[in-house]
N, C-alpha and C. Protein backbone atom coordinates (compact mmCIF):
# COMPACT_ATOMS: atom_id res chain seq x y z
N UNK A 1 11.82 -2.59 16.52
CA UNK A 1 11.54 -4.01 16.52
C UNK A 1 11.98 -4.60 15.17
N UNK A 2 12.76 -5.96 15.33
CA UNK A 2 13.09 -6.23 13.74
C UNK A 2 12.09 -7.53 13.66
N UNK A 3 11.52 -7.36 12.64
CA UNK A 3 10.55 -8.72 11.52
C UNK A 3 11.59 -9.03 10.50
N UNK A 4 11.07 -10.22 10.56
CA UNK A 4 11.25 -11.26 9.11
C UNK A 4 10.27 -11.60 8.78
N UNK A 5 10.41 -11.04 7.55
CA UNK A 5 9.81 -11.67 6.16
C UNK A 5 9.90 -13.21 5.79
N UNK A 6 8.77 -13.25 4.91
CA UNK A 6 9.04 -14.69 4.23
C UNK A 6 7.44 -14.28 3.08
N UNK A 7 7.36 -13.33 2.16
CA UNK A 7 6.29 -12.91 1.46
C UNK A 7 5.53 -13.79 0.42
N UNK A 8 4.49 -13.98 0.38
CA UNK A 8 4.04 -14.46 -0.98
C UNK A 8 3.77 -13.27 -1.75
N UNK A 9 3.77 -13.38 -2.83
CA UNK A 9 3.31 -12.31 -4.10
C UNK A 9 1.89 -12.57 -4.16
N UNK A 10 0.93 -11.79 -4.89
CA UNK A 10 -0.25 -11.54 -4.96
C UNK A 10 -0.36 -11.60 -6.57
N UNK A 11 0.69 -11.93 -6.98
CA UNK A 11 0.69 -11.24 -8.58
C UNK A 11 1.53 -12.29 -9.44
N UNK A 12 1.12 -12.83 -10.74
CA UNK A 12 2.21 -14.16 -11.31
C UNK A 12 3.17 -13.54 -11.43
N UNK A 13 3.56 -12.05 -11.90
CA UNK A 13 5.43 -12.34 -12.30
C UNK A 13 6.09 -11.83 -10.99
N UNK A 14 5.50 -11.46 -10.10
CA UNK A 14 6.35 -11.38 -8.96
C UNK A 14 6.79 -12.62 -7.97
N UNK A 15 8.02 -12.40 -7.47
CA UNK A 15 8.55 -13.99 -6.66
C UNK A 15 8.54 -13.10 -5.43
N UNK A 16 8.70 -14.24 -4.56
CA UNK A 16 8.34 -14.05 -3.15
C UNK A 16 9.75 -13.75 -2.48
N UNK A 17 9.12 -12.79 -1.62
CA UNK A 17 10.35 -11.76 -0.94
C UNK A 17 10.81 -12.30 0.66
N UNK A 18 12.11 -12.37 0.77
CA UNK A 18 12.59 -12.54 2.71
C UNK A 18 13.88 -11.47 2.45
N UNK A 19 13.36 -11.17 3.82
CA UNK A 19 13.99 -9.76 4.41
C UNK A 19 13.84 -9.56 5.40
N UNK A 20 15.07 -9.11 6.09
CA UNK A 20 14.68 -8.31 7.81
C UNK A 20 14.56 -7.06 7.88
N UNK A 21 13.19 -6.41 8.71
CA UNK A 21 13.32 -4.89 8.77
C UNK A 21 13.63 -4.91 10.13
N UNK A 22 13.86 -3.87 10.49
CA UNK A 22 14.10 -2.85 11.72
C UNK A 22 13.65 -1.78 11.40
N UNK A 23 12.55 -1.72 12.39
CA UNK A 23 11.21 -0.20 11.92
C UNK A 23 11.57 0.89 12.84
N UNK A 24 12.27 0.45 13.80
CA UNK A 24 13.28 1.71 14.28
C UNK A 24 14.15 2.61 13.71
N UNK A 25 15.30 1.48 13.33
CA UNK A 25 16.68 2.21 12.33
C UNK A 25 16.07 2.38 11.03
N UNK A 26 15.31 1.40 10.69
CA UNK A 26 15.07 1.57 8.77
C UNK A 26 15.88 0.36 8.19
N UNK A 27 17.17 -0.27 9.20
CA UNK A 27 17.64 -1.27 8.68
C UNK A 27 17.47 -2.70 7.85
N UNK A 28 17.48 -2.96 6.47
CA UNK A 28 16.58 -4.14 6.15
C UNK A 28 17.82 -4.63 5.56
N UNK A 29 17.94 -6.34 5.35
CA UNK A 29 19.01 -7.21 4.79
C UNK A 29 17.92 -8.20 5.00
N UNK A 30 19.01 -8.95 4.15
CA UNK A 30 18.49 -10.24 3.88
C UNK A 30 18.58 -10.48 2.28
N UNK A 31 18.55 -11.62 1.54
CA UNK A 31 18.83 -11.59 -0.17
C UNK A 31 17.52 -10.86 -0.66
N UNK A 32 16.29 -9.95 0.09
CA UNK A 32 15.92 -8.72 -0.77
C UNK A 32 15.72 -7.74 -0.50
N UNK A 33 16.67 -7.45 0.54
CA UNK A 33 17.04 -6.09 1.07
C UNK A 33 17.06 -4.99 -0.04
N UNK A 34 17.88 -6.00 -0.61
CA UNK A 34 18.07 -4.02 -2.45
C UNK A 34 16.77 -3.92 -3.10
N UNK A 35 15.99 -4.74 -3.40
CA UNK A 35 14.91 -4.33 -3.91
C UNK A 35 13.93 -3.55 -2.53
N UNK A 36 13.53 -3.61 -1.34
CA UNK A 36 12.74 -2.68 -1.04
C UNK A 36 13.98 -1.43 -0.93
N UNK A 37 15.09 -1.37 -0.30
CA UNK A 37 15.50 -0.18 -0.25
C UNK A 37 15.50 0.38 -1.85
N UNK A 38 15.82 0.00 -3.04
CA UNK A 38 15.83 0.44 -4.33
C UNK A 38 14.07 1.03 -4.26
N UNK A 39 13.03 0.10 -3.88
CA UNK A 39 11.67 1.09 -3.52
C UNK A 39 11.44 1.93 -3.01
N UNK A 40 12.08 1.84 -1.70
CA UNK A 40 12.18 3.14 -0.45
C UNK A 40 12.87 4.30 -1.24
N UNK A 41 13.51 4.23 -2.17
CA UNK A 41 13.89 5.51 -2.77
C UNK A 41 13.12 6.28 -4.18
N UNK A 42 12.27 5.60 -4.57
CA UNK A 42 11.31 6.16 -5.27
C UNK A 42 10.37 7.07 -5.02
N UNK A 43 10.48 7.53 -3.62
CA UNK A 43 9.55 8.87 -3.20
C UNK A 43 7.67 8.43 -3.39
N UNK A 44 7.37 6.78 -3.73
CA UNK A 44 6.13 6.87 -3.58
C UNK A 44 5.81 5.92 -4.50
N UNK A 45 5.10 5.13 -4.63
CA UNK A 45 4.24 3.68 -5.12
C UNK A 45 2.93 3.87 -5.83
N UNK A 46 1.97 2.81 -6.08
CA UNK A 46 1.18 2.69 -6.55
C UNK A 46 0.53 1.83 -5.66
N UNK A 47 -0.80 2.03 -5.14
CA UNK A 47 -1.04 1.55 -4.19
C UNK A 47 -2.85 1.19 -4.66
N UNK A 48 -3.43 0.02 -3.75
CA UNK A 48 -5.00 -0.48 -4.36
C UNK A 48 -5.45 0.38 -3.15
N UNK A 49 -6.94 0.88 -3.72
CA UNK A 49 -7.34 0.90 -5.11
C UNK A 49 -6.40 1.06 -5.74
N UNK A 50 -6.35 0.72 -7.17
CA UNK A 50 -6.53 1.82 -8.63
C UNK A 50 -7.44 2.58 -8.55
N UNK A 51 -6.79 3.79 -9.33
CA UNK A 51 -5.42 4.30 -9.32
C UNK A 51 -5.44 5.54 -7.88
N UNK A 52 -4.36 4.87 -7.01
CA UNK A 52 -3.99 6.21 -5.99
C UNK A 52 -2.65 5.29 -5.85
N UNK A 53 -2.13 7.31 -5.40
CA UNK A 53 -0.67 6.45 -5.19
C UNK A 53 -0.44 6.88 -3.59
N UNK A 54 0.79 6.59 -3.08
CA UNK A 54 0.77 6.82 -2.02
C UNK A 54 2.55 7.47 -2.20
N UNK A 55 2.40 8.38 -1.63
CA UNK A 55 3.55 8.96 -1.29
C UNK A 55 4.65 9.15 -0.31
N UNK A 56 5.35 8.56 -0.25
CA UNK A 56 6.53 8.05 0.97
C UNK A 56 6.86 9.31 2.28
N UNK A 57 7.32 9.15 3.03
CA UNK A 57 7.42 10.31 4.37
C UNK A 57 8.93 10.04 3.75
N UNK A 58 9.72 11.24 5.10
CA UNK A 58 11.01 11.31 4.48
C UNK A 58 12.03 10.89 4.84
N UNK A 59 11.32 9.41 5.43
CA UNK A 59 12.28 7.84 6.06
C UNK A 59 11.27 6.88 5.79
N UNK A 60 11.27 6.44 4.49
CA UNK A 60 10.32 5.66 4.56
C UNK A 60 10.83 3.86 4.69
N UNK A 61 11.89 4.10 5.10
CA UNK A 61 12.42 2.49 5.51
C UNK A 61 12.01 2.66 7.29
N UNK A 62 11.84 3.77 7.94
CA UNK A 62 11.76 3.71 9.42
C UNK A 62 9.97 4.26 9.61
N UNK A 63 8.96 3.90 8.32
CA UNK A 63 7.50 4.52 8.56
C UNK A 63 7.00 2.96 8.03
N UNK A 64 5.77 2.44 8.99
CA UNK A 64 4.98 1.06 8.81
C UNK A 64 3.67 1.42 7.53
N UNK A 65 3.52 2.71 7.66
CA UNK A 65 2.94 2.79 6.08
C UNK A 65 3.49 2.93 5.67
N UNK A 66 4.52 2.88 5.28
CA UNK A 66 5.75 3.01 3.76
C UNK A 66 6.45 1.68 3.78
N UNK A 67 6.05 0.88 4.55
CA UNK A 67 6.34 -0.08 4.41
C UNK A 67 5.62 -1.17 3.84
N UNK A 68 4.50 -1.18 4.40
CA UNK A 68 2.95 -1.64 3.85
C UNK A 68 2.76 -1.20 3.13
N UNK A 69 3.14 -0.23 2.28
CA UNK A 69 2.46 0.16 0.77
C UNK A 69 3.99 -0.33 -0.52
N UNK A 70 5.17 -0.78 0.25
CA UNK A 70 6.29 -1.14 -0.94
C UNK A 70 5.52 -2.88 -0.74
N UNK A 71 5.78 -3.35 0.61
CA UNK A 71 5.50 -4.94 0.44
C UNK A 71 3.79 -4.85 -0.37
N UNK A 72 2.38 -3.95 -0.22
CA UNK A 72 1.45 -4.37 -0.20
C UNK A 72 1.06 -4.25 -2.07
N UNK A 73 1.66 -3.69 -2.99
CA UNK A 73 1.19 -3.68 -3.83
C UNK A 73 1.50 -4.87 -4.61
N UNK A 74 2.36 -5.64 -4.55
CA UNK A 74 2.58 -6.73 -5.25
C UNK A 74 2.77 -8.48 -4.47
N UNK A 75 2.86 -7.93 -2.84
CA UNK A 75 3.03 -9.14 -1.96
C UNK A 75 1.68 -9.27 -0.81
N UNK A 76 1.84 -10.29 -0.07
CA UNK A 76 0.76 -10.68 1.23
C UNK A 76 1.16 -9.58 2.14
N UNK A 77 0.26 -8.67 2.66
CA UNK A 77 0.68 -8.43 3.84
C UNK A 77 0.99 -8.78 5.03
N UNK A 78 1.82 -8.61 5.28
CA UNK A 78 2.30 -9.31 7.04
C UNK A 78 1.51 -9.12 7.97
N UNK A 79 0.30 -9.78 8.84
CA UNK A 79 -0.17 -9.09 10.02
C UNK A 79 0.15 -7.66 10.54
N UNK A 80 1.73 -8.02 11.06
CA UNK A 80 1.97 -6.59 11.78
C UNK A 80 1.84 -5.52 10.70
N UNK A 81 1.19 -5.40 9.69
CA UNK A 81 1.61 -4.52 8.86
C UNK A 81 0.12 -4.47 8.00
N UNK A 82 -1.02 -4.76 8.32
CA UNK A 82 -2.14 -4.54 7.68
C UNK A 82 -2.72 -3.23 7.88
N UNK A 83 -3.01 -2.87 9.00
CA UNK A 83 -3.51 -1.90 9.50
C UNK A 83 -2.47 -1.07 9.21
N UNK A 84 -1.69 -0.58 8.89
CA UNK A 84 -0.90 0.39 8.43
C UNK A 84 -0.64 0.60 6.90
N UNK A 85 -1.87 -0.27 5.87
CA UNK A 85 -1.90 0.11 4.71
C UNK A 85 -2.52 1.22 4.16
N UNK A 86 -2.03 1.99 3.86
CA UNK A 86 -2.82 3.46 3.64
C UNK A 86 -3.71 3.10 2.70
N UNK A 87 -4.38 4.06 2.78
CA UNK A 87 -6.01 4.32 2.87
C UNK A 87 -5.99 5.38 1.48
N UNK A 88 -6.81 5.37 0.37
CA UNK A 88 -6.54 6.52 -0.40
C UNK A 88 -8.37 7.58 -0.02
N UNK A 89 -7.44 8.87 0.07
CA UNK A 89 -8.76 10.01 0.54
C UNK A 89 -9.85 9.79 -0.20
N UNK A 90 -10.64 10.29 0.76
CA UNK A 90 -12.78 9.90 0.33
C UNK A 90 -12.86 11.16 -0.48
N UNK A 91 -13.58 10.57 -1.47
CA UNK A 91 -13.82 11.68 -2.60
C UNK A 91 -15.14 12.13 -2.30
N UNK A 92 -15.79 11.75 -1.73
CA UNK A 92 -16.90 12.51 -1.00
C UNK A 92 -18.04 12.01 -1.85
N UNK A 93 -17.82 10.78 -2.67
CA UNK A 93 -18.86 9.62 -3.36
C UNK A 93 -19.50 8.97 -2.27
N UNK A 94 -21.20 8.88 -2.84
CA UNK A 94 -21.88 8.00 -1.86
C UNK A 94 -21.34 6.47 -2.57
N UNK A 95 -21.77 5.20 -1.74
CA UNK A 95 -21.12 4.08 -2.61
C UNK A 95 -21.88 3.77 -3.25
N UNK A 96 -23.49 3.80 -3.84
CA UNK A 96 -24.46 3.62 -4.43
C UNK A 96 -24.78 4.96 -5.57
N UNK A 97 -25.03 4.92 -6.74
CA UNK A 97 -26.14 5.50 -6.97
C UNK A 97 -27.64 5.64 -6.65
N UNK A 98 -27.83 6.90 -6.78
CA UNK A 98 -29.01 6.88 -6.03
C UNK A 98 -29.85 8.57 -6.66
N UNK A 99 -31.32 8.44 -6.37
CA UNK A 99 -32.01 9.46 -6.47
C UNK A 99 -32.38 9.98 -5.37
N UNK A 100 -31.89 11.21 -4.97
CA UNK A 100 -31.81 12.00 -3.77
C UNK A 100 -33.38 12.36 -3.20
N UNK A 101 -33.81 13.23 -2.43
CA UNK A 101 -35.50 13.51 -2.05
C UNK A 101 -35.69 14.40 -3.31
N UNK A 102 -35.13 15.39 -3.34
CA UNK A 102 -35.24 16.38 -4.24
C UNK A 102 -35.23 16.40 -6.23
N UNK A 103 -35.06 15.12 -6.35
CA UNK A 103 -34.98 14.06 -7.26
C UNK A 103 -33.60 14.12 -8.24
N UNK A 104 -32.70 14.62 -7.92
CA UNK A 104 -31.13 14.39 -8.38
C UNK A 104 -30.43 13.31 -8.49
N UNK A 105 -30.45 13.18 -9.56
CA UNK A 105 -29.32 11.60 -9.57
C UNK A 105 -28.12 11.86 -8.83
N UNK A 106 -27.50 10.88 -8.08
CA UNK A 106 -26.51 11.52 -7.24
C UNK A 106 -25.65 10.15 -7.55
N UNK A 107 -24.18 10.54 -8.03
CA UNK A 107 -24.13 9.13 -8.81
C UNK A 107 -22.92 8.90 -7.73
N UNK A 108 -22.69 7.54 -7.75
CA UNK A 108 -22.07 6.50 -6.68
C UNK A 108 -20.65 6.08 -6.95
N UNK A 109 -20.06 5.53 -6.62
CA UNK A 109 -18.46 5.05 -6.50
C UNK A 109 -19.25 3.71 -8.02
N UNK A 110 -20.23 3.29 -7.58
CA UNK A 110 -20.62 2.22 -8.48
C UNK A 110 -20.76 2.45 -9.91
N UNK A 111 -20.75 3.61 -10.23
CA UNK A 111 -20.55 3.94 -11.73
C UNK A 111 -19.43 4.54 -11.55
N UNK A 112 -18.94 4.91 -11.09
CA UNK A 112 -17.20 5.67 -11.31
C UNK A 112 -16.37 4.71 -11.97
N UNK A 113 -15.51 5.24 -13.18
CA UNK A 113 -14.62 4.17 -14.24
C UNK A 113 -13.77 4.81 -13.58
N UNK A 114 -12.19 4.19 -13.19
CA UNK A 114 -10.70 4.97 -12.96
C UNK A 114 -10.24 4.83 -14.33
């Protein structure tokens, strides 16, 4: 299926991106075609939270999370493309601190500094 773009940035020094993908072929043009393919070849991003990164498959112009994670770190996500923003793995933090039955501080995502 091919989309067009028309992106806002999320961020002041970034400008807003148009581009056509094709999530079949991987094919993208348009005047910012070179910047995601120049992304698609970096083997992997920086992705929110801070700090996880996300690491590209090994077509990541023809994968909708590798796509959602080049447009999502600095632009709007596109509808078709929310739900395919990766997710960084559960560290096995409750989201609260808290004192357990047994009386252990059991500390939370809420004091965790990255």
């Amino acid at each position: 299926m091919i989309h067009h773009f028309h992106l806002k940035p999320t961020v002041w020094h970034a400008k807003p991106w148009v581009f056509s993908w094709d999530d079949e072929t991987g094919a993208v043009s348009g005047p910012d075609a070179a910047i995601i393919e120049e992304i698609a070849s970096w083997g992997g991003i920086s992705a929110h939270p801070y700090p996880f990164a996300h690491l590209f498959s090994e077509k990541p112009l023809q994968n909708k999370t590798d796509m959602a994670a080049i447009i999502g770190l600095e632009h709007e996500l596109p509808p078709a493309l929310v739900a395919f923003y990766p997710k960084p793995p559960d560290e096995g933090f409750p989201e609260k601190t808290h004192v357990d039955a047994k009386g252990t501080l059991v500390i939370g995502k809420d004091l965790i500094q990255y």
